[in-house]
N, C-alpha and C. Protein backbone atom coordinates (compact mmCIF):
# COMPACT_ATOMS: atom_id res chain seq x y z
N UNK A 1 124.01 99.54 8.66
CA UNK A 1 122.98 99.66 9.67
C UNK A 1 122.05 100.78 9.26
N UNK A 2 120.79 100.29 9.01
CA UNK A 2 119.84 101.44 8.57
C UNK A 2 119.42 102.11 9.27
N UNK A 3 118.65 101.93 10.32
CA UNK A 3 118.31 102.73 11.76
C UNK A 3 118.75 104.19 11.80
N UNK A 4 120.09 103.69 12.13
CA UNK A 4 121.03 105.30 12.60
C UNK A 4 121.45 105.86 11.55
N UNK A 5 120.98 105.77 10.04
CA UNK A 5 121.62 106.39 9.01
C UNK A 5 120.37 107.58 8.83
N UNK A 6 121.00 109.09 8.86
CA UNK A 6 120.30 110.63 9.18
C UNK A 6 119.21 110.25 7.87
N UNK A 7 118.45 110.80 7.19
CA UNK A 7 117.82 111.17 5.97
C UNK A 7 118.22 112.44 5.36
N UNK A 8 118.23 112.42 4.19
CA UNK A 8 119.13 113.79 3.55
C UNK A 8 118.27 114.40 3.57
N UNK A 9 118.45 115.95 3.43
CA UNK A 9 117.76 117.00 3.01
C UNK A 9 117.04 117.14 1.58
N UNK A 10 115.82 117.74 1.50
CA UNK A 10 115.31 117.21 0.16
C UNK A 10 116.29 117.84 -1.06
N UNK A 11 116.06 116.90 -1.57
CA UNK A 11 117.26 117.11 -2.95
C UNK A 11 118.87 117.32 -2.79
N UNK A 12 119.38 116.53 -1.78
CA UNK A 12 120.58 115.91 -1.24
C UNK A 12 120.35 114.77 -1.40
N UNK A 13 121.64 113.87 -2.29
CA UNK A 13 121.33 112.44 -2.07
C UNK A 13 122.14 111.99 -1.11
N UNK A 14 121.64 110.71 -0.46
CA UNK A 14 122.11 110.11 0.40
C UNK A 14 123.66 110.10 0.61
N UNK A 15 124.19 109.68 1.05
CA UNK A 15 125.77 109.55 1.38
C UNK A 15 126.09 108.28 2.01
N UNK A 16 126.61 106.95 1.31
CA UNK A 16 126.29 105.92 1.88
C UNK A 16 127.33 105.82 3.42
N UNK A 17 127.35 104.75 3.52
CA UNK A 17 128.15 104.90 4.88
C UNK A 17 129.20 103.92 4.71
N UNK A 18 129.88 104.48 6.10
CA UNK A 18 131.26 103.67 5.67
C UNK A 18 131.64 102.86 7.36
N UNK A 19 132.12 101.62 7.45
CA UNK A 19 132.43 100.78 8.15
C UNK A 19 133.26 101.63 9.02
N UNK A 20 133.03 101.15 10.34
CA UNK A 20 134.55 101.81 11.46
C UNK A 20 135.31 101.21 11.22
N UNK A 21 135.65 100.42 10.10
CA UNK A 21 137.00 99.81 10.29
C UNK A 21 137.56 100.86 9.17
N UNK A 22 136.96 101.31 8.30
CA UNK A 22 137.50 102.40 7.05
C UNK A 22 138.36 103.59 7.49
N UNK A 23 138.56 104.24 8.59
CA UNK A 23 138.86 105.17 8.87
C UNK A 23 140.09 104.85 10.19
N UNK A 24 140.06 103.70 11.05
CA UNK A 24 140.52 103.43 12.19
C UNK A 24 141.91 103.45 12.03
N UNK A 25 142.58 103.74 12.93
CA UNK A 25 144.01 104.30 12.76
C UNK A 25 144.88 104.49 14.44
N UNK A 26 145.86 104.29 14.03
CA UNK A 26 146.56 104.00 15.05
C UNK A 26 148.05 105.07 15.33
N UNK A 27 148.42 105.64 15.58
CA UNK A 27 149.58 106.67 15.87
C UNK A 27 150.37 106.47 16.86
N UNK A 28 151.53 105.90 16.43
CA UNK A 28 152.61 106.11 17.67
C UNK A 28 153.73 106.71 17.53
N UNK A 29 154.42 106.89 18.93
CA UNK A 29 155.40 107.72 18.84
C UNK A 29 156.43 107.42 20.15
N UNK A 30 157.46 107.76 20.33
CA UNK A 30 158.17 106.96 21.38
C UNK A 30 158.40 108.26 22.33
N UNK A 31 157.96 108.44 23.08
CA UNK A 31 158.05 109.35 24.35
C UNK A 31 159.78 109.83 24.65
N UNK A 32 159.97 111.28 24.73
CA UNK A 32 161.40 111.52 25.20
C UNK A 32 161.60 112.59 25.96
N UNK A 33 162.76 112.89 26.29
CA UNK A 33 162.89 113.75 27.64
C UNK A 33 162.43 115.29 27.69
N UNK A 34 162.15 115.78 26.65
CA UNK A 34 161.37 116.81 26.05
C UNK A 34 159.50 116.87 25.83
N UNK A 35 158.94 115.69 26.22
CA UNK A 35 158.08 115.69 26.84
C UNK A 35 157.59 115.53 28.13
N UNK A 36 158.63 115.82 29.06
CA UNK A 36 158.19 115.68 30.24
C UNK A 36 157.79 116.82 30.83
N UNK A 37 157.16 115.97 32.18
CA UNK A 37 156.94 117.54 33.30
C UNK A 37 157.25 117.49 34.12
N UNK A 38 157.46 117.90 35.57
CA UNK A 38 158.41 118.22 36.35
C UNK A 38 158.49 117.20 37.26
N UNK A 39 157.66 116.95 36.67
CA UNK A 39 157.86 114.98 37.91
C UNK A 39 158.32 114.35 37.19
N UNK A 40 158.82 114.37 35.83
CA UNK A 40 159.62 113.34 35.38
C UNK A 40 158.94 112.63 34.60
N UNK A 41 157.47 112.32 34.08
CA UNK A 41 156.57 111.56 33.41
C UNK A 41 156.37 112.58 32.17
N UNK A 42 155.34 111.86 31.41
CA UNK A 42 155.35 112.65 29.97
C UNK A 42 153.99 113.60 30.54
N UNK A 43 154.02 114.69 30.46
CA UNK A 43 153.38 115.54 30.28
C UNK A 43 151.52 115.17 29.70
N UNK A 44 150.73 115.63 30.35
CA UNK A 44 149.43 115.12 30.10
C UNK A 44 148.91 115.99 28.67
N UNK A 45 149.58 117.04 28.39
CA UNK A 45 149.67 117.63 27.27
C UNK A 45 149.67 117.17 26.28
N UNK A 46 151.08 116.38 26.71
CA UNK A 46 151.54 116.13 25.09
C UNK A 46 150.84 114.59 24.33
N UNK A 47 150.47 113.82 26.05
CA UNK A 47 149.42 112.88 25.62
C UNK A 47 148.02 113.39 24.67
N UNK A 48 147.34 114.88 25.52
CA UNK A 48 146.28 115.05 24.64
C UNK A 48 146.39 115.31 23.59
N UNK A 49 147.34 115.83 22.88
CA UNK A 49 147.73 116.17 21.31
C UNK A 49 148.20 115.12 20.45
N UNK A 50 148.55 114.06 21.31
CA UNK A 50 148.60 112.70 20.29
C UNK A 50 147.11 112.46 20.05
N UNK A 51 146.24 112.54 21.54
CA UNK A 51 144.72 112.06 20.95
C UNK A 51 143.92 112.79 19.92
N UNK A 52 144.38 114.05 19.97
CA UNK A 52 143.63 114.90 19.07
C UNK A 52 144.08 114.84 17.33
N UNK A 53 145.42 114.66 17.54
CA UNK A 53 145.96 114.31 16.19
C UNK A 53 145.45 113.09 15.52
N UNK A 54 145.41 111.82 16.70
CA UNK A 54 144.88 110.70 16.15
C UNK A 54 143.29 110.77 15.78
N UNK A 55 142.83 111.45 16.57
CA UNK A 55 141.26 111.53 16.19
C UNK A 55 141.10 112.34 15.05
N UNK A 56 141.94 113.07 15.01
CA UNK A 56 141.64 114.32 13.69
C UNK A 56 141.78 113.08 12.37
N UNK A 57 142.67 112.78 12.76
CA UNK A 57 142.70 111.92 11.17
C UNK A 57 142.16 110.90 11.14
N UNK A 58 141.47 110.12 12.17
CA UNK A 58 139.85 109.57 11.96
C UNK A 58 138.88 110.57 11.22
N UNK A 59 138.70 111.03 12.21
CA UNK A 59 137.62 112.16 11.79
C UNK A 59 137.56 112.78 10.20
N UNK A 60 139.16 113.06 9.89
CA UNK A 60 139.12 113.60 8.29
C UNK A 60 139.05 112.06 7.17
N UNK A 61 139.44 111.25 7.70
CA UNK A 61 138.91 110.03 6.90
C UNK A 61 137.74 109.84 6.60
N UNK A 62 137.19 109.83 7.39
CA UNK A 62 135.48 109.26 7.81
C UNK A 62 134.86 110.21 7.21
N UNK A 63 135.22 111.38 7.28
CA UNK A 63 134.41 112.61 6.42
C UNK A 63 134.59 112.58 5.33
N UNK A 64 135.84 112.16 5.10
CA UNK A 64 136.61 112.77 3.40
C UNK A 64 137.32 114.00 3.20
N UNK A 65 137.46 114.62 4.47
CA UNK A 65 138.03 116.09 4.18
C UNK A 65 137.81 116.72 5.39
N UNK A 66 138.13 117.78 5.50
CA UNK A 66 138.70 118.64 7.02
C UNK A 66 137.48 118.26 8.00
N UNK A 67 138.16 118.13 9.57
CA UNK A 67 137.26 117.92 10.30
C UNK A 67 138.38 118.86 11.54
N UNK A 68 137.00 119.78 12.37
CA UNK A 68 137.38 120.15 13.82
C UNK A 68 136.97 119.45 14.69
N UNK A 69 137.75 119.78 15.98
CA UNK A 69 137.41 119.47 17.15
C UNK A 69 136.68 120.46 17.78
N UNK A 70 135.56 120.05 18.43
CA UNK A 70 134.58 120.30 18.60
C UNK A 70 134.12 120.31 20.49
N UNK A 71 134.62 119.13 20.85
CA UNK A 71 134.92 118.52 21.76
C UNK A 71 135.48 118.11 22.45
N UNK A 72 136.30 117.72 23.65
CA UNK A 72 136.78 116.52 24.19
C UNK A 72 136.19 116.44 25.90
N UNK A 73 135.69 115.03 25.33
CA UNK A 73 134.67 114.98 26.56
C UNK A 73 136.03 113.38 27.58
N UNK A 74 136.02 113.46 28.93
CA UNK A 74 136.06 112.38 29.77
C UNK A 74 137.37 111.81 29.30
N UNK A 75 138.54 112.88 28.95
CA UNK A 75 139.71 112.66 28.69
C UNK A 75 140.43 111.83 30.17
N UNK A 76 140.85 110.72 30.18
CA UNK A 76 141.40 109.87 31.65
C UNK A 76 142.56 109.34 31.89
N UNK A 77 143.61 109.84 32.58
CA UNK A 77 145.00 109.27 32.47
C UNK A 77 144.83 108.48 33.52
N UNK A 78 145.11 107.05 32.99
CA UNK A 78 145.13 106.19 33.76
C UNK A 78 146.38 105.38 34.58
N UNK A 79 147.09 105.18 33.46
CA UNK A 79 148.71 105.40 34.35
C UNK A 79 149.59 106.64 33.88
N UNK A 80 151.19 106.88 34.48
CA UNK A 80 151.41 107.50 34.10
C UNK A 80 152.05 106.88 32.65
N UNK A 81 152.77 108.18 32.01
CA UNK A 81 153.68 107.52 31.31
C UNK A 81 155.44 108.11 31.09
N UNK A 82 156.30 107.37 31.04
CA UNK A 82 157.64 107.33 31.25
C UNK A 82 158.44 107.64 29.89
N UNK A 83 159.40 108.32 30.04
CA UNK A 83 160.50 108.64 28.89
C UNK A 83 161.18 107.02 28.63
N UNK A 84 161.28 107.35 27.19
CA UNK A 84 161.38 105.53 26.74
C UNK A 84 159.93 104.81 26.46
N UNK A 85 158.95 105.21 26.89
CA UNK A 85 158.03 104.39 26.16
C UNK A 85 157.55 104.49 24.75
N UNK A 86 156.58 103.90 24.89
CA UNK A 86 156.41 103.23 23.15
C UNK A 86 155.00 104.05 23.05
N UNK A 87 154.02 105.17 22.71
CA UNK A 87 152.69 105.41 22.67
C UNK A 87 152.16 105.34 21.66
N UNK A 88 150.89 104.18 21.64
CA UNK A 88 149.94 103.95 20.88
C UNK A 88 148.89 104.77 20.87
N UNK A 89 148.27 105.47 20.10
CA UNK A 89 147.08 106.08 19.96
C UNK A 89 145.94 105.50 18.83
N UNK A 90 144.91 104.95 19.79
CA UNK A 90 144.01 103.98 19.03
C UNK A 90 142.61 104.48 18.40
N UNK A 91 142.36 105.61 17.60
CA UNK A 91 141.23 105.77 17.67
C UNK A 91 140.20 105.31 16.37
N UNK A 92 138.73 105.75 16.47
CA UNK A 92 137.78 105.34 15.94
C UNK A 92 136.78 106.00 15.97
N UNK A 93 136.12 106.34 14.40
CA UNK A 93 134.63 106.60 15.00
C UNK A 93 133.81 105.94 15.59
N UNK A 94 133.00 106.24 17.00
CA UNK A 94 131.80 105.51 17.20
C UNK A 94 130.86 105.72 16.95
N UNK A 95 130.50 106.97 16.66
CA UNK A 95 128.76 107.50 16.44
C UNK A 95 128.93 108.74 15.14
N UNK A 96 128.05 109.26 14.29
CA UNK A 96 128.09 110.04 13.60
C UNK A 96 126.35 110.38 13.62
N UNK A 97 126.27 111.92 13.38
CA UNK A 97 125.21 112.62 13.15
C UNK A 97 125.51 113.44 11.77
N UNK A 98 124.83 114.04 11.77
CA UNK A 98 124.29 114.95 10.51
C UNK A 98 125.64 115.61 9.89
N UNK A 99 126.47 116.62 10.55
CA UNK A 99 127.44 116.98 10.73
C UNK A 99 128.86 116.78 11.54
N UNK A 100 128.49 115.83 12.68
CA UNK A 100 129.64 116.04 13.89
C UNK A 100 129.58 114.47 13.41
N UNK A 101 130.86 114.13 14.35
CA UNK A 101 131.54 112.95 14.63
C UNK A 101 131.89 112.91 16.05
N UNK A 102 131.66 111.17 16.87
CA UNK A 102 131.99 111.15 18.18
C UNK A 102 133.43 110.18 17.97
N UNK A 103 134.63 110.40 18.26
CA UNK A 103 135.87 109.70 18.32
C UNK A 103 136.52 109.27 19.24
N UNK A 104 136.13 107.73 19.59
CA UNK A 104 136.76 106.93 20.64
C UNK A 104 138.08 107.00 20.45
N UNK A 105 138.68 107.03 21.67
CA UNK A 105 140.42 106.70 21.75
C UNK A 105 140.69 105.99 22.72
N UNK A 106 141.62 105.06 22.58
CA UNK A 106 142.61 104.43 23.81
C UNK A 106 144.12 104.67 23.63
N UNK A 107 144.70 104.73 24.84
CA UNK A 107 145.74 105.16 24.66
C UNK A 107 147.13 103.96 25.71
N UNK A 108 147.88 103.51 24.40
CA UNK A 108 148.81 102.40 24.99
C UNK A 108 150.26 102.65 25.72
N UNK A 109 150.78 101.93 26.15
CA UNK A 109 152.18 102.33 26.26
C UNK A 109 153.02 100.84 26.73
N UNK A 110 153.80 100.79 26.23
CA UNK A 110 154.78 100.01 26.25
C UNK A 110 156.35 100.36 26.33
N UNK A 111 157.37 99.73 27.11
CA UNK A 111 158.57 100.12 27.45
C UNK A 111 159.01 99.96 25.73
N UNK A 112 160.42 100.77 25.36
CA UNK A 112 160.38 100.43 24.00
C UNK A 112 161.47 99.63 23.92
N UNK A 113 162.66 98.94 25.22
CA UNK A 113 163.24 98.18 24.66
C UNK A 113 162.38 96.59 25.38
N UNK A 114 161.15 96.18 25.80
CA UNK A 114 161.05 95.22 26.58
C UNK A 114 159.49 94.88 25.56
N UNK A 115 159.45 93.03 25.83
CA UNK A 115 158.60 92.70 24.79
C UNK A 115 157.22 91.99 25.70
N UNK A 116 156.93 92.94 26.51
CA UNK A 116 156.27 93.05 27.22
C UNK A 116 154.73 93.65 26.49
N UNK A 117 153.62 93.06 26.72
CA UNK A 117 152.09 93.72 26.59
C UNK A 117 151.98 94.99 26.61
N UNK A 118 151.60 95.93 25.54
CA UNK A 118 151.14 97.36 26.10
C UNK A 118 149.72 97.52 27.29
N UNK A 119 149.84 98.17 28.04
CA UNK A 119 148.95 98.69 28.87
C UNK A 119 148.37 99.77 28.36
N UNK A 120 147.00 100.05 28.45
CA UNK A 120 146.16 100.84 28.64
C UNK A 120 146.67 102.01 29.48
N UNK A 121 147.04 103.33 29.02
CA UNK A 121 146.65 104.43 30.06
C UNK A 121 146.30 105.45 29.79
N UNK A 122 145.55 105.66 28.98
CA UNK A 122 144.62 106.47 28.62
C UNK A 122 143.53 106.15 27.72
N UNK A 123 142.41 106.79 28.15
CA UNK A 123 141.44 106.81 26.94
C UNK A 123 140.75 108.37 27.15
N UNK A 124 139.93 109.08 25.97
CA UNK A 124 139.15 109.80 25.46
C UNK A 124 138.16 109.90 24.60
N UNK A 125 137.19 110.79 24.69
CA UNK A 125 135.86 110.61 23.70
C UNK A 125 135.91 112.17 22.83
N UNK A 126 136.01 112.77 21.83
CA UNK A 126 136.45 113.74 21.28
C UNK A 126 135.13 114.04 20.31
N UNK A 127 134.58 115.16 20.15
CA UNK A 127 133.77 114.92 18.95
C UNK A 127 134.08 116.32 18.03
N UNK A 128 134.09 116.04 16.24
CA UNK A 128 134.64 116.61 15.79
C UNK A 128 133.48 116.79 15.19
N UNK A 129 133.65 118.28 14.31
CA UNK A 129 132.79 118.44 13.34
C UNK A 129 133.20 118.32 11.88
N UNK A 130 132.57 118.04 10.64
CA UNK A 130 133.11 118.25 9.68
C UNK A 130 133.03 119.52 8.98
N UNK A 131 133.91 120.10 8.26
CA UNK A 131 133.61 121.76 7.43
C UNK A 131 134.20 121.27 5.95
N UNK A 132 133.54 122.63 4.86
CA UNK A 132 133.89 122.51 4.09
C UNK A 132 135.25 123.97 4.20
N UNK A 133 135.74 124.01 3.06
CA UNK A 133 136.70 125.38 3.01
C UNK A 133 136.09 126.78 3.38
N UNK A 134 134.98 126.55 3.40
CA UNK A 134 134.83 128.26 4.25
C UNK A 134 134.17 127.91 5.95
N UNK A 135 134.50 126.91 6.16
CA UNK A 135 134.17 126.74 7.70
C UNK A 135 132.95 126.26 7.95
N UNK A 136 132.04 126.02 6.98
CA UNK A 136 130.28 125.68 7.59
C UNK A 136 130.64 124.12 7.19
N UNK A 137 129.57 123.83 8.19
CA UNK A 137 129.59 122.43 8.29
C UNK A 137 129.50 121.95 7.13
N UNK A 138 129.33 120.27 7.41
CA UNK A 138 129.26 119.58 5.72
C UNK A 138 128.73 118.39 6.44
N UNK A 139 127.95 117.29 5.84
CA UNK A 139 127.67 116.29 6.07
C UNK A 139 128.59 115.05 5.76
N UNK A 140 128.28 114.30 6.91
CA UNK A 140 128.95 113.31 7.28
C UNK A 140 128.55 111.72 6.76
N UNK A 141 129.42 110.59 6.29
CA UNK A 141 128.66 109.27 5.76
C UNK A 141 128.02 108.88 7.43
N UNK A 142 127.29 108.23 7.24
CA UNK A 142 127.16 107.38 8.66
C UNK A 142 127.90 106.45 9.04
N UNK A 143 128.68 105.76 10.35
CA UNK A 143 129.53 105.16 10.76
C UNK A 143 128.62 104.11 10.51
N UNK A 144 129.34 102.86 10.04
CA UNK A 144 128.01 101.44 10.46
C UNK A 144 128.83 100.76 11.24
N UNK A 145 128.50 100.43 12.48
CA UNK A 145 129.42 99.25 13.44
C UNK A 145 129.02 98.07 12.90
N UNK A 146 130.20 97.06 12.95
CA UNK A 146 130.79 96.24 12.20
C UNK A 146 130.60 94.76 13.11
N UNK A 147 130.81 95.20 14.24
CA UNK A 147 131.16 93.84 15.23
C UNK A 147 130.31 94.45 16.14
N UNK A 148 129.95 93.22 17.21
CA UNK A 148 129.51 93.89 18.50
C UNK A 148 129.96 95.20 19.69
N UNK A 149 131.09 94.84 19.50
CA UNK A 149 132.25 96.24 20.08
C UNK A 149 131.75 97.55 19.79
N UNK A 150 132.04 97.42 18.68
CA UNK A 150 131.12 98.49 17.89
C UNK A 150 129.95 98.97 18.18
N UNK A 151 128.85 98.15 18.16
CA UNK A 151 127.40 98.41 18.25
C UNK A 151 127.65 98.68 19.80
N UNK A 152 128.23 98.30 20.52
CA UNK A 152 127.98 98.84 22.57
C UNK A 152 128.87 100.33 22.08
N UNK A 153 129.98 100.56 21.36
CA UNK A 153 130.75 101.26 21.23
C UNK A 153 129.46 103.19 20.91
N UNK A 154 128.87 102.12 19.71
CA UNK A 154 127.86 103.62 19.23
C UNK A 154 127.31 103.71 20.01
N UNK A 155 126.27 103.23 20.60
CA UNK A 155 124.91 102.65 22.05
C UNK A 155 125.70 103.87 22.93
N UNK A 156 126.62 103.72 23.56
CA UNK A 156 127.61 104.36 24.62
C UNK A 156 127.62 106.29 24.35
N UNK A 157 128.19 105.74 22.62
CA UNK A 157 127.72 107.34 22.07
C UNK A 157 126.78 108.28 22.33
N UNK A 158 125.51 107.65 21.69
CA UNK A 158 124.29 108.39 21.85
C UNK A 158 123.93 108.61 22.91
N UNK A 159 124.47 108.10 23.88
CA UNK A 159 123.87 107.97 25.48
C UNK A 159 124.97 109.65 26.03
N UNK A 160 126.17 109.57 25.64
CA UNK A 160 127.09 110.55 25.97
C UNK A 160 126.55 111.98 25.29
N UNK A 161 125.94 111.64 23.63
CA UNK A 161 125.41 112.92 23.60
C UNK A 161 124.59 113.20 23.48
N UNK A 162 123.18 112.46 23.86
CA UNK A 162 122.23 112.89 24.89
C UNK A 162 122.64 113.88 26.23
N UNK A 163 124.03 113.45 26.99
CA UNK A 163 124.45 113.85 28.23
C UNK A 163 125.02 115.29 27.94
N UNK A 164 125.75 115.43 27.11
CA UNK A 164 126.48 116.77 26.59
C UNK A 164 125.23 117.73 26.31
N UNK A 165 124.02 117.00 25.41
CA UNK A 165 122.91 118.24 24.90
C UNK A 165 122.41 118.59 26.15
N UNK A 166 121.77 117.90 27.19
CA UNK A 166 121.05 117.88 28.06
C UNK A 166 122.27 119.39 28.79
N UNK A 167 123.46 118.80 29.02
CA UNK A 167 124.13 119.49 30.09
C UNK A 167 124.24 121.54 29.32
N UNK A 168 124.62 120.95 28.22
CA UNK A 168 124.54 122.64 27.22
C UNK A 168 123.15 123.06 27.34
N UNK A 169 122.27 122.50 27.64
CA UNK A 169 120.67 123.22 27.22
C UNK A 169 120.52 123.83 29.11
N UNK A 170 120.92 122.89 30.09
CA UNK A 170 120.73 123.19 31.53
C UNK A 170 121.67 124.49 31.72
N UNK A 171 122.51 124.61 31.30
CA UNK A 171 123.47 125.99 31.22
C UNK A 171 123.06 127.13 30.79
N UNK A 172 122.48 127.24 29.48
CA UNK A 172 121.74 127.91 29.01
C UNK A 172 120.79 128.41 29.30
N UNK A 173 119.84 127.35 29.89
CA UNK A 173 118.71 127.91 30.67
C UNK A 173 118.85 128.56 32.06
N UNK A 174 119.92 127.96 32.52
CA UNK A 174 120.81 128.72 34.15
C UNK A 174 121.01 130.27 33.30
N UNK A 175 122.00 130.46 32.60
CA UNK A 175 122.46 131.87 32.30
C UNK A 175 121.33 132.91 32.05
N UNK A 176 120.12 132.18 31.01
CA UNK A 176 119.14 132.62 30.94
C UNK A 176 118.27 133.36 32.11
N UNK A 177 118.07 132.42 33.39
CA UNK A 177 117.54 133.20 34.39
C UNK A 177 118.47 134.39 35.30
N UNK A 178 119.73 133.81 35.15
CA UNK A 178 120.37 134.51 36.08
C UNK A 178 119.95 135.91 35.61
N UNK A 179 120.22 136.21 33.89
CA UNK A 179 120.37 137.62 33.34
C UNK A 179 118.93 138.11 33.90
N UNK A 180 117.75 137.19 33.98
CA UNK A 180 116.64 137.76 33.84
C UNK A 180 116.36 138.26 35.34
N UNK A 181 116.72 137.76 36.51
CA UNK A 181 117.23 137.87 37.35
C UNK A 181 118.37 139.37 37.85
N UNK A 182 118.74 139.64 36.42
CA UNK A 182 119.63 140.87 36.76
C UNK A 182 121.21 140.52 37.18
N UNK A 183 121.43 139.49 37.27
CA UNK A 183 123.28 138.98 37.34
C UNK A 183 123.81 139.39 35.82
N UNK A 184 124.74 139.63 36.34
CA UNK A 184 125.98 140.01 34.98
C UNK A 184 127.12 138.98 35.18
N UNK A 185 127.27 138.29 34.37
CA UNK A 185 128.60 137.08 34.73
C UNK A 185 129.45 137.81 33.64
């Protein structure tokens, strides 16, 4: 997809791009009594560190090499989940810029002795940055969506971080007056 592919810096060559299916990856793990919390379900914790793990290694695929988290935007537990289940962690790049990465996740669960459909109960949107070994950013290939999924998948992206810049620049400009204003936060 040419459109959304950045332009290099002069005398940087391009970096071609690579399919969301190149990087997409899946992580599971079977939930046990050491992840729980006091109600007896798995801990919303230990769910987010499967997502972050799974996205990290999107994210370092898709780059080619170390990527942070940067982000995690609209993290949603949708059911709970139970000791004995089965957890899928589904993620993907959807959008890429210059440096950062936006990383869709869904998150499955299934009983692990019953041959029953996994359910959906969680999803997250994570965005990572890429670095080289001393920590400054590095540029990223461009994601190209592959299928339609995809293309609503990126669409969804840009719309989210439009929403994130907008919301960091309104903050900024809040703190800005307050100081000028004379508040000390």
């Amino acid at each position: 997809m040419t459109d959304q592919a950045t332009a290099a810096p002069q005398g940087t060559p391009e970096i071609p791009g690579k399919p969301t299916s190149a990087s997409r990856t899946t992580l599971s793990h079977i939930m046990t009594q050491a992840d729980t919390n006091l109600l007896g379900t798995v801990h919303g914790g230990v769910i987010m560190k499967l997502v972050d793990d799974a996205a990290g290694a999107v994210a370092g695929r898709h780059s080619g090499g170390p990527a942070v988290t940067a982000s995690m935007d609209e993290m949603a537990f949708l059911e709970p989940v139970r000791v004995g289940d089965l957890v899928h962690v589904k993620a993907q790049v959807n959008w890429t810029g210059r440096t950062s990465m936006e990383v869709g996740v869904r998150v499955l669960a299934e009983r692990w002795n019953e041959s029953t459909p996994a359910t959906q109960v969680g999803s997250a949107y994570l965005v990572f940055a890429a670095v080289d070994a001393d920590g400054r950013p590095r540029r990223v290939p461009p994601v190209l969506p592959e299928t339609e999924r995809d293309q609503r998948r990126y669409q969804e992206a840009q719309i989210r971080r439009t929403h994130r810049l907008a919301r960091r620049r309104a903050i900024l400009e809040l703190r800005e007056k307050r100081a000028a204003e004379g508040f000390e936060d």
